[in-house]
C-alpha atoms as a PDB file:
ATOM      1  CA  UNK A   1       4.476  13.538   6.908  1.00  0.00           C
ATOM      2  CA  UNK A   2       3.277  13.407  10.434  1.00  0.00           C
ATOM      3  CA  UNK A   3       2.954   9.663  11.532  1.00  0.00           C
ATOM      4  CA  UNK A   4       3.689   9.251  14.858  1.00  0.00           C
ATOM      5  CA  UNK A   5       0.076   8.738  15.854  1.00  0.00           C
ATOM      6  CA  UNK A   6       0.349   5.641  13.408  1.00  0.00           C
ATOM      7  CA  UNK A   7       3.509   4.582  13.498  1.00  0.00           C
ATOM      8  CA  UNK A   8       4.309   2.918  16.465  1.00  0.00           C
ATOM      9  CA  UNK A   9       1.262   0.790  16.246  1.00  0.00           C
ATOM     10  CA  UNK A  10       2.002  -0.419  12.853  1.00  0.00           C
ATOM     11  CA  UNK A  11       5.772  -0.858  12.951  1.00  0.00           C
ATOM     12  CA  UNK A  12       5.111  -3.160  16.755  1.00  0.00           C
ATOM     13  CA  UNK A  13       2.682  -5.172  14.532  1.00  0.00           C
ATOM     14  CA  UNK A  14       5.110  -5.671  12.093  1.00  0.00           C
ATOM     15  CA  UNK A  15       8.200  -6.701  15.131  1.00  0.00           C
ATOM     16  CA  UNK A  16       5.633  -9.882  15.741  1.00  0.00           C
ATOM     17  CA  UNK A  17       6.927 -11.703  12.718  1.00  0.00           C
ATOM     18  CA  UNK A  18       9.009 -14.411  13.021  1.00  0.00           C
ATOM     19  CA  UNK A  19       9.369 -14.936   9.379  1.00  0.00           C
ATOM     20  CA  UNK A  20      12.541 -14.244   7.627  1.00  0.00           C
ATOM     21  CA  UNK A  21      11.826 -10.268   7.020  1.00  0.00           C
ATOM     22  CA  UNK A  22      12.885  -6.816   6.415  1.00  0.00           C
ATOM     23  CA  UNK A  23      11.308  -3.601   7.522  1.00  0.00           C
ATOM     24  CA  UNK A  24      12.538  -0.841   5.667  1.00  0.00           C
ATOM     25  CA  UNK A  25      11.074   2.745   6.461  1.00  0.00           C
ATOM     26  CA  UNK A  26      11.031   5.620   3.983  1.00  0.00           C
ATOM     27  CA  UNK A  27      10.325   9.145   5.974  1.00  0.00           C
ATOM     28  CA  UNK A  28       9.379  12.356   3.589  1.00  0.00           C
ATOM     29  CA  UNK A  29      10.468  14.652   5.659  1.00  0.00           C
ATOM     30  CA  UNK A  30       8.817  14.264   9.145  1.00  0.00           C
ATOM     31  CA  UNK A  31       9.073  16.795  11.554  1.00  0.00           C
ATOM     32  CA  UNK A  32       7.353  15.341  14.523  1.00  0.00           C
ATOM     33  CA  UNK A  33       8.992  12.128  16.443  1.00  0.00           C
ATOM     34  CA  UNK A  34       8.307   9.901  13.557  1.00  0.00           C
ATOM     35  CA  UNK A  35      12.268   9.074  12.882  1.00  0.00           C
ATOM     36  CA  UNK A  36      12.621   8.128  16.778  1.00  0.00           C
ATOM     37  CA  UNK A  37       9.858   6.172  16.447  1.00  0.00           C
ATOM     38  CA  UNK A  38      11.175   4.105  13.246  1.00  0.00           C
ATOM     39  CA  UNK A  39      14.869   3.968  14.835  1.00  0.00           C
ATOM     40  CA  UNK A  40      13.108   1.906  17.953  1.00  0.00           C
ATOM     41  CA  UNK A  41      11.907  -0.978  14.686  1.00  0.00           C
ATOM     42  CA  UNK A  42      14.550  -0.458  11.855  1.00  0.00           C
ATOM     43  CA  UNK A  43      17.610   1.040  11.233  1.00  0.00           C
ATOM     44  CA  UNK A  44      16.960   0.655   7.452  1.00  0.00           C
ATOM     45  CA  UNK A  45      15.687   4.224   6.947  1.00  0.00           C
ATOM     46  CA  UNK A  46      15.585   6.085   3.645  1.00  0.00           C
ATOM     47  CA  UNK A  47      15.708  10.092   4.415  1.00  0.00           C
ATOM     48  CA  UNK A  48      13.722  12.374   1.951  1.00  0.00           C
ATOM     49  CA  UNK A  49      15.985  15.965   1.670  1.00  0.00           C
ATOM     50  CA  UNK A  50      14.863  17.674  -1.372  1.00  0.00           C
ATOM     51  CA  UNK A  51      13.496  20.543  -0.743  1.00  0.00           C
ATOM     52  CA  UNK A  52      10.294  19.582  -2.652  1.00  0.00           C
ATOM     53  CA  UNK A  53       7.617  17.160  -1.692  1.00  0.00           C
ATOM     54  CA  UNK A  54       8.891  13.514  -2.018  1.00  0.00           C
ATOM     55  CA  UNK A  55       6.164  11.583  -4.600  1.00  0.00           C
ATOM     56  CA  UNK A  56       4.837   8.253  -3.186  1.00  0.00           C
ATOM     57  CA  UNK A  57       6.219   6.338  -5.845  1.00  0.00           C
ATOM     58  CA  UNK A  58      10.067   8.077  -5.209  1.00  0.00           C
ATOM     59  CA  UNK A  59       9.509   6.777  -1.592  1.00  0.00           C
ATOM     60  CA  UNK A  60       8.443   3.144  -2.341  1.00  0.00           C
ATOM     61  CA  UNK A  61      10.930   3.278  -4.735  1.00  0.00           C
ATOM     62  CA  UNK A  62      13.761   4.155  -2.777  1.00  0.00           C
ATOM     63  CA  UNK A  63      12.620   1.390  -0.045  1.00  0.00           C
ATOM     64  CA  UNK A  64      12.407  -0.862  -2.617  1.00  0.00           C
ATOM     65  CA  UNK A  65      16.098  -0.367  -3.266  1.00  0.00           C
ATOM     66  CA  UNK A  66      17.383  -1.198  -0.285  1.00  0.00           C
ATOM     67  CA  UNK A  67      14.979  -4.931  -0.235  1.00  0.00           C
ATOM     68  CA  UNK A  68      17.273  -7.930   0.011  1.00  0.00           C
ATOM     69  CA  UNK A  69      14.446 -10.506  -0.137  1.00  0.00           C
ATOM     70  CA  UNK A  70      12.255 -11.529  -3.292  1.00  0.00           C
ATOM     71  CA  UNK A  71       8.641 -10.683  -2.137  1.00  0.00           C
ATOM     72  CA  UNK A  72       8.306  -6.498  -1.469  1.00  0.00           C
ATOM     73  CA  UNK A  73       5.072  -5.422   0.708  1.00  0.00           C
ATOM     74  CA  UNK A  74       4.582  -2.097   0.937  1.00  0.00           C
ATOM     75  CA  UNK A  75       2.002  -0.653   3.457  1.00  0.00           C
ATOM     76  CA  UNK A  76       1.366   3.057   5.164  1.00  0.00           C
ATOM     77  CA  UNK A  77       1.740   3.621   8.456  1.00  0.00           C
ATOM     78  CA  UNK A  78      -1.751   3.300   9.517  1.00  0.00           C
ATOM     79  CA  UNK A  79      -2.230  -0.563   8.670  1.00  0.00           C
ATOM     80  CA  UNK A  80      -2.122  -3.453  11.027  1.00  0.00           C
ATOM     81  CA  UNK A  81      -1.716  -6.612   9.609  1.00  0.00           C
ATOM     82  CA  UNK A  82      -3.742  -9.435  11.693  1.00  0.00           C
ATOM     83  CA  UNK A  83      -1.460 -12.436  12.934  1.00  0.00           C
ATOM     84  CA  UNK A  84       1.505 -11.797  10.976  1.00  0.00           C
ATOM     85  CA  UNK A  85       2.892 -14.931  10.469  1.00  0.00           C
ATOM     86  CA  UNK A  86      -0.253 -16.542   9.402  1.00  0.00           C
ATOM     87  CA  UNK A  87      -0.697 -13.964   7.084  1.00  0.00           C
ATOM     88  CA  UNK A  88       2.597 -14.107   5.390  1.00  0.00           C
ATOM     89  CA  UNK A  89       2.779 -17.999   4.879  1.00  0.00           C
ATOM     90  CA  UNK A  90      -0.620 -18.502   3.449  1.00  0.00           C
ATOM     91  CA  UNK A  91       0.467 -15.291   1.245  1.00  0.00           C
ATOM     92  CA  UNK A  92       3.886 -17.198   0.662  1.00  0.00           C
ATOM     93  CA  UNK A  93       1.986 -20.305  -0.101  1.00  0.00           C
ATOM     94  CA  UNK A  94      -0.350 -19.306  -2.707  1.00  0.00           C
ATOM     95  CA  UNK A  95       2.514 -17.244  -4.598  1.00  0.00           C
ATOM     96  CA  UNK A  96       4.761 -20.598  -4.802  1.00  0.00           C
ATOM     97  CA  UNK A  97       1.234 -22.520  -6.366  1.00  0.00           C
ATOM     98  CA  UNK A  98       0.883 -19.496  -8.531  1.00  0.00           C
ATOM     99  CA  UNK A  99       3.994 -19.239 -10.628  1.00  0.00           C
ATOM    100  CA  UNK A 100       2.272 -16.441 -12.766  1.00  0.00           C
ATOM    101  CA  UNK A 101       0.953 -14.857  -9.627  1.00  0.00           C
ATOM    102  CA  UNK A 102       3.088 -11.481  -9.929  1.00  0.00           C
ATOM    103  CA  UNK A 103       1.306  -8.676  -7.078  1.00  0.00           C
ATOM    104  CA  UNK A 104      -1.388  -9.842  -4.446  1.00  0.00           C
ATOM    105  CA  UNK A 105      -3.574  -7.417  -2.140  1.00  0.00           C
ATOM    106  CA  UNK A 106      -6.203  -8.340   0.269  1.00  0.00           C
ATOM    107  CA  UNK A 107      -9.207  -6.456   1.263  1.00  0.00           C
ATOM    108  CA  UNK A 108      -9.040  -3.555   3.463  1.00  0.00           C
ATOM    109  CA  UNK A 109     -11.102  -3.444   6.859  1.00  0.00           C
ATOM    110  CA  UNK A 110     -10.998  -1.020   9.622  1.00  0.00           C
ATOM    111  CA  UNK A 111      -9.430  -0.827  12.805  1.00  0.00           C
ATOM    112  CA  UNK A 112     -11.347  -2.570  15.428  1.00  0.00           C
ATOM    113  CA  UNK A 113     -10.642   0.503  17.962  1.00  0.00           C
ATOM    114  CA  UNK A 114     -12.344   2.727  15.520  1.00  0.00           C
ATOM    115  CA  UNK A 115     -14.434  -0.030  13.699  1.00  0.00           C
ATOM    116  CA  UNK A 116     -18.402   1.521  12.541  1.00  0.00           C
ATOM    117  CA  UNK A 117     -20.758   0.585  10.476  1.00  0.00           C
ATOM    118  CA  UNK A 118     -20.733   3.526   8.348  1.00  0.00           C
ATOM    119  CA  UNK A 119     -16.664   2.257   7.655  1.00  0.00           C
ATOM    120  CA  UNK A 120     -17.409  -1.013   6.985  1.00  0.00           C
ATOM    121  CA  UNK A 121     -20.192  -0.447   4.464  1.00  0.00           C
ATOM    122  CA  UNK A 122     -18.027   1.629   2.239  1.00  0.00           C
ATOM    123  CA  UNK A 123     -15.291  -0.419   2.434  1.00  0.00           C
ATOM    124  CA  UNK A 124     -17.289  -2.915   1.160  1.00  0.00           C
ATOM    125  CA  UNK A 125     -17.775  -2.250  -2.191  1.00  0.00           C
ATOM    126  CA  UNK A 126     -14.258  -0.822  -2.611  1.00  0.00           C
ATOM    127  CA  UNK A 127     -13.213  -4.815  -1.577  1.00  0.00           C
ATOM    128  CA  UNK A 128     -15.426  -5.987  -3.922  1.00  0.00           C
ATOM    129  CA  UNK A 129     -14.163  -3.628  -7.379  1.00  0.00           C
ATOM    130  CA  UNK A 130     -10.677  -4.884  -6.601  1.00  0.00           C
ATOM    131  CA  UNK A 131     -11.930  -8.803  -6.247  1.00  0.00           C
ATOM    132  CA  UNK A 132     -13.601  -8.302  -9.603  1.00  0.00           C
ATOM    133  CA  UNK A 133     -11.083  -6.418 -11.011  1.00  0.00           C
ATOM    134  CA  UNK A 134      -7.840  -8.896 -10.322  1.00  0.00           C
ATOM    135  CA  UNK A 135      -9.952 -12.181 -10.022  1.00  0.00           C
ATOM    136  CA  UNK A 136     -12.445 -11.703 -12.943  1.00  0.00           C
ATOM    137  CA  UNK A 137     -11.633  -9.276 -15.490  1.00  0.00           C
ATOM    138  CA  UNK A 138      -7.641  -9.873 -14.568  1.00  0.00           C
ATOM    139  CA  UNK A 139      -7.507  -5.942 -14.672  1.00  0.00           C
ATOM    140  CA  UNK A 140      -4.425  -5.452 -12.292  1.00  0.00           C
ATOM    141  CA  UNK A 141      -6.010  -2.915  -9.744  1.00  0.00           C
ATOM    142  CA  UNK A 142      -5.172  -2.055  -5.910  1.00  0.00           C
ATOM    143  CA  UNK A 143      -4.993   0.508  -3.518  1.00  0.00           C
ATOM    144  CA  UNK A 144      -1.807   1.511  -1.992  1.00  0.00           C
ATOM    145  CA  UNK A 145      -2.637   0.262   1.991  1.00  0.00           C
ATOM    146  CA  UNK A 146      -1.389  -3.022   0.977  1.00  0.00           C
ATOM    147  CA  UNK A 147       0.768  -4.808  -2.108  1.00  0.00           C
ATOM    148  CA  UNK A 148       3.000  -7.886  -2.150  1.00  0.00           C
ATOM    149  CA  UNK A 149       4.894  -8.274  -5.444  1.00  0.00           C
ATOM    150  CA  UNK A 150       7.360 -10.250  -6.583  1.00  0.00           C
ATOM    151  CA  UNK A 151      10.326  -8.428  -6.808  1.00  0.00           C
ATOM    152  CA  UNK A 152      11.812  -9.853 -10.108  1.00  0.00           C
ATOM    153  CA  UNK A 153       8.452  -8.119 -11.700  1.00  0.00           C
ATOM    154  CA  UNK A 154       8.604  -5.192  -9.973  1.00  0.00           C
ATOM    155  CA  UNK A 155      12.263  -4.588 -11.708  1.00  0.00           C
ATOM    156  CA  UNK A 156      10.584  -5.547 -14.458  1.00  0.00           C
ATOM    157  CA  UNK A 157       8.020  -2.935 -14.532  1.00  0.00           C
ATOM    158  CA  UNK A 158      10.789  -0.269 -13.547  1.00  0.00           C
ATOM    159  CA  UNK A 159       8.911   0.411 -10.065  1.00  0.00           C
ATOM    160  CA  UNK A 160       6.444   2.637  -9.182  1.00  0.00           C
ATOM    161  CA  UNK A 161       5.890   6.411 -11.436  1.00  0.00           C
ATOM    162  CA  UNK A 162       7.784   8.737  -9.816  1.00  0.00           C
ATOM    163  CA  UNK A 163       6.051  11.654 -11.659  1.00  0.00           C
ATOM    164  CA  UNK A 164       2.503  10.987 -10.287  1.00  0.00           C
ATOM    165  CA  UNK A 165       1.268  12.785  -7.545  1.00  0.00           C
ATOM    166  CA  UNK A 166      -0.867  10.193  -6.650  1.00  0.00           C
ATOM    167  CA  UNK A 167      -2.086   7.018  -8.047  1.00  0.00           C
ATOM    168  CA  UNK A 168       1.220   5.175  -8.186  1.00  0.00           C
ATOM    169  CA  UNK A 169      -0.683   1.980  -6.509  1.00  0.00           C
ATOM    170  CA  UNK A 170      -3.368   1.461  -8.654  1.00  0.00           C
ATOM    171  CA  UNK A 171      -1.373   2.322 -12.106  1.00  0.00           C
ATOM    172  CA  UNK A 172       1.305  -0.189 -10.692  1.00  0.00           C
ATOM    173  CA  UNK A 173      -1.041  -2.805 -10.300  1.00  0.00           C
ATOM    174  CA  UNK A 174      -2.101  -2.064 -14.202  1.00  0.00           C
ATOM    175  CA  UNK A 175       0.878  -2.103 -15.343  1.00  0.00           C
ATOM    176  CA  UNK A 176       1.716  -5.691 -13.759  1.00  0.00           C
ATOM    177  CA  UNK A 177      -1.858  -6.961 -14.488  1.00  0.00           C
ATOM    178  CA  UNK A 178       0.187  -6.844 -18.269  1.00  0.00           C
ATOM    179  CA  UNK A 179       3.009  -9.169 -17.103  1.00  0.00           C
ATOM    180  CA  UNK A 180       1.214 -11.680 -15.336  1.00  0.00           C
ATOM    181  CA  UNK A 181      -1.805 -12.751 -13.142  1.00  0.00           C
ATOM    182  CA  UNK A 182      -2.898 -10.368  -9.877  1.00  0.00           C
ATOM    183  CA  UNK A 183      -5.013 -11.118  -7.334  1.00  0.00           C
ATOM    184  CA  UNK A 184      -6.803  -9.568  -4.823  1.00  0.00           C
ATOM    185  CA  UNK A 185      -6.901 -12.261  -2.187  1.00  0.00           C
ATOM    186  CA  UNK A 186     -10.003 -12.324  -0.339  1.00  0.00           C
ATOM    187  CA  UNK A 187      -9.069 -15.023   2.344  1.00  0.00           C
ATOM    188  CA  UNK A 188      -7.059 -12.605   4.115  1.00  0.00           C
ATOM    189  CA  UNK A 189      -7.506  -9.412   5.251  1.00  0.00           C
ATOM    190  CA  UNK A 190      -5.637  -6.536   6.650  1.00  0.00           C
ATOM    191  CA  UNK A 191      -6.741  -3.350   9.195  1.00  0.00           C
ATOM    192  CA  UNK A 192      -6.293   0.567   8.318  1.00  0.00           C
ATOM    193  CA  UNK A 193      -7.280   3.862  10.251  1.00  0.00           C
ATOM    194  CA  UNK A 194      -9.590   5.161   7.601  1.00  0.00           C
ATOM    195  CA  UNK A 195      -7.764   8.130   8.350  1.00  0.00           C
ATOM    196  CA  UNK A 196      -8.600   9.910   4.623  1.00  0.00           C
ATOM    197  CA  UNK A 197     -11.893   8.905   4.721  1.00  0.00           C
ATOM    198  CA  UNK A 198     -12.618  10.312   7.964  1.00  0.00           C
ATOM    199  CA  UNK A 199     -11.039  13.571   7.080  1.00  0.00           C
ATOM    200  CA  UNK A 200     -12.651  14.288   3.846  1.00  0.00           C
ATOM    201  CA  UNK A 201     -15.789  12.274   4.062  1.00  0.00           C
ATOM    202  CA  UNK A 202     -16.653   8.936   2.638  1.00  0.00           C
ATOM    203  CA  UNK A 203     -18.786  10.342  -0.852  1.00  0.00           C
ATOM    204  CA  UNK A 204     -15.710  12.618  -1.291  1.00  0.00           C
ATOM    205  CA  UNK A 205     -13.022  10.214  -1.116  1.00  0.00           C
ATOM    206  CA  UNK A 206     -14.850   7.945  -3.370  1.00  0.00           C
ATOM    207  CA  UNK A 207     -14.900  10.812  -6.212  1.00  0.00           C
ATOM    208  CA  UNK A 208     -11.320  12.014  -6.068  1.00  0.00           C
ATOM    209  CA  UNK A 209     -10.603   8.092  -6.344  1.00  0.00           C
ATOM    210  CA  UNK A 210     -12.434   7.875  -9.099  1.00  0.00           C
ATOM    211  CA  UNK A 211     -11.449  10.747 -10.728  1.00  0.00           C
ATOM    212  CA  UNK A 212      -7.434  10.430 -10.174  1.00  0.00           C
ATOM    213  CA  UNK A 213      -8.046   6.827 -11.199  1.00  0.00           C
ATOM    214  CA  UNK A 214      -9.941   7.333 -14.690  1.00  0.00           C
ATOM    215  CA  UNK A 215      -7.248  10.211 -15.096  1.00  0.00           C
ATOM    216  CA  UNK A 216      -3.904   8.037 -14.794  1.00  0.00           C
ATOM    217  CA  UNK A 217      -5.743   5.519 -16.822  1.00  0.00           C
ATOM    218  CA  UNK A 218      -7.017   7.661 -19.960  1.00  0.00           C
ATOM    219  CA  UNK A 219      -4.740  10.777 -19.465  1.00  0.00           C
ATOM    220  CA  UNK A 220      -1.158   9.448 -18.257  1.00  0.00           C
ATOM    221  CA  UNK A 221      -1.470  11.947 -15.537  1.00  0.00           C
ATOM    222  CA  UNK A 222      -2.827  12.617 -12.000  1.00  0.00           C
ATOM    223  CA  UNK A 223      -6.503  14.667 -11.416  1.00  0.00           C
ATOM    224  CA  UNK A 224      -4.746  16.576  -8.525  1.00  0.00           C
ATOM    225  CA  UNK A 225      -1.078  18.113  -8.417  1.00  0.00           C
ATOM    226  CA  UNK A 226      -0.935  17.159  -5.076  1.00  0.00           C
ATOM    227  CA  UNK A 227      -2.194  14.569  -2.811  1.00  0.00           C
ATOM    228  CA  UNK A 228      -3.539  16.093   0.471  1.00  0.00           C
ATOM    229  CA  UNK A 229      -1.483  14.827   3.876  1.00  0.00           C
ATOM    230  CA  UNK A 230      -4.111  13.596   5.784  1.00  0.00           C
ATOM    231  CA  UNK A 231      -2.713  13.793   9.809  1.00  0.00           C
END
């Protein structure tokens, strides 16, 4: 995929933190100067060279493999995380007074460069189906800009489907919502491009959503064979 208008943004974000971290970078097959970029942050890099499309769960997964640490975040390349080390230790924090805690996400807000109104009022109620989702009706449910899971659980729950073209976040979340207690944690927040949304249009976005979601749920499979790169 072509990143490199994200990337560098994102993975300087990520340099801030002091914390005891990783940052491990799985590339599909870029053609543009994403690698370069990534080599500048990370020499833990995970090549894609399969002559067919790479699935977003085979490239979390193989990240995943190479983690050292017991907490795995995974994030696109488009998200900026606010204050970094603030955000980790309060995240830290409430997983160590939550020993059933097993996945955490946070809601998703856009980029104050590119920040409108029209953004923030449909992220909005996207925020507010995965507070009432996690919190309320402990339905494990999250979008893929932004999950921190234990790792013990994630071996648990084999990692994410490698066979589904899309939806490996939100049927992840499900499937740990079954092992223990997620939470969409609506102290913090974190930033994204609304890249997708600004491609295909708001009302779109929020059908295929809807549609690939109800279709992993009740079906097993994705709505779409493939999931659109959005550049």
């Amino acid at each position: 995929m072509e990143e490199d208008g994200f990337l560098e943004g994102t993975l300087k974000n990520l340099s801030a933190l002091q914390l005891s971290h990783e940052i491990i970078f799985t590339d599909g097959g870029s053609t543009d100067a994403t690698l370069a970029i990534a080599r500048r942050y990370t020499n833990k890099i995970v090549i894609w060279d399969k002559p067919r499309r790479q699935t977003f769960g085979e490239a979390k997964n193989a990240g995943a493999a190479l983690a050292k640490g017991e907490y795995l975040v995974f994030i696109d390349a488009d998200v900026i995380i606010p204050e970094p080390d603030a955000f980790f230790k309060e995240m830290l924090s409430v997983f160590e007074r939550k020993p059933t805690l097993v996945a955490m996400t946070v809601p998703l807000k856009p980029w104050i460069e590119n920040h409108s109104l029209k953004d923030a009022l449909f992220c909005a109620p996207l925020n507010f189906w995965y507070v009432i989702s996690n919190n309320l009706f402990s339905y494990g449910n999250a979008s893929g800009e932004f999950q921190m899971i234990r790792r013990s659980v994630f071996e648990d729950a084999s990692g994410y489907r490698e066979d589904l073209a899309g939806g490996e976040d939100t049927d992840m979340f499900n499937r740990l919502g079954k092992i223990g207690r997620t939470l969409s944690y609506w102290h913090l927040s974190v930033r994204h491009s609304c890249r997708r949304a600004h491609k295909t249009g708001w009302l779109r976005l929020y059908w295929m959503w809807a549609r690939q979601g109800f279709s992993v749920l009740v079906r097993n499979r994705t709505a779409y064979k493939e999931w659109a790169v959005v550049r």
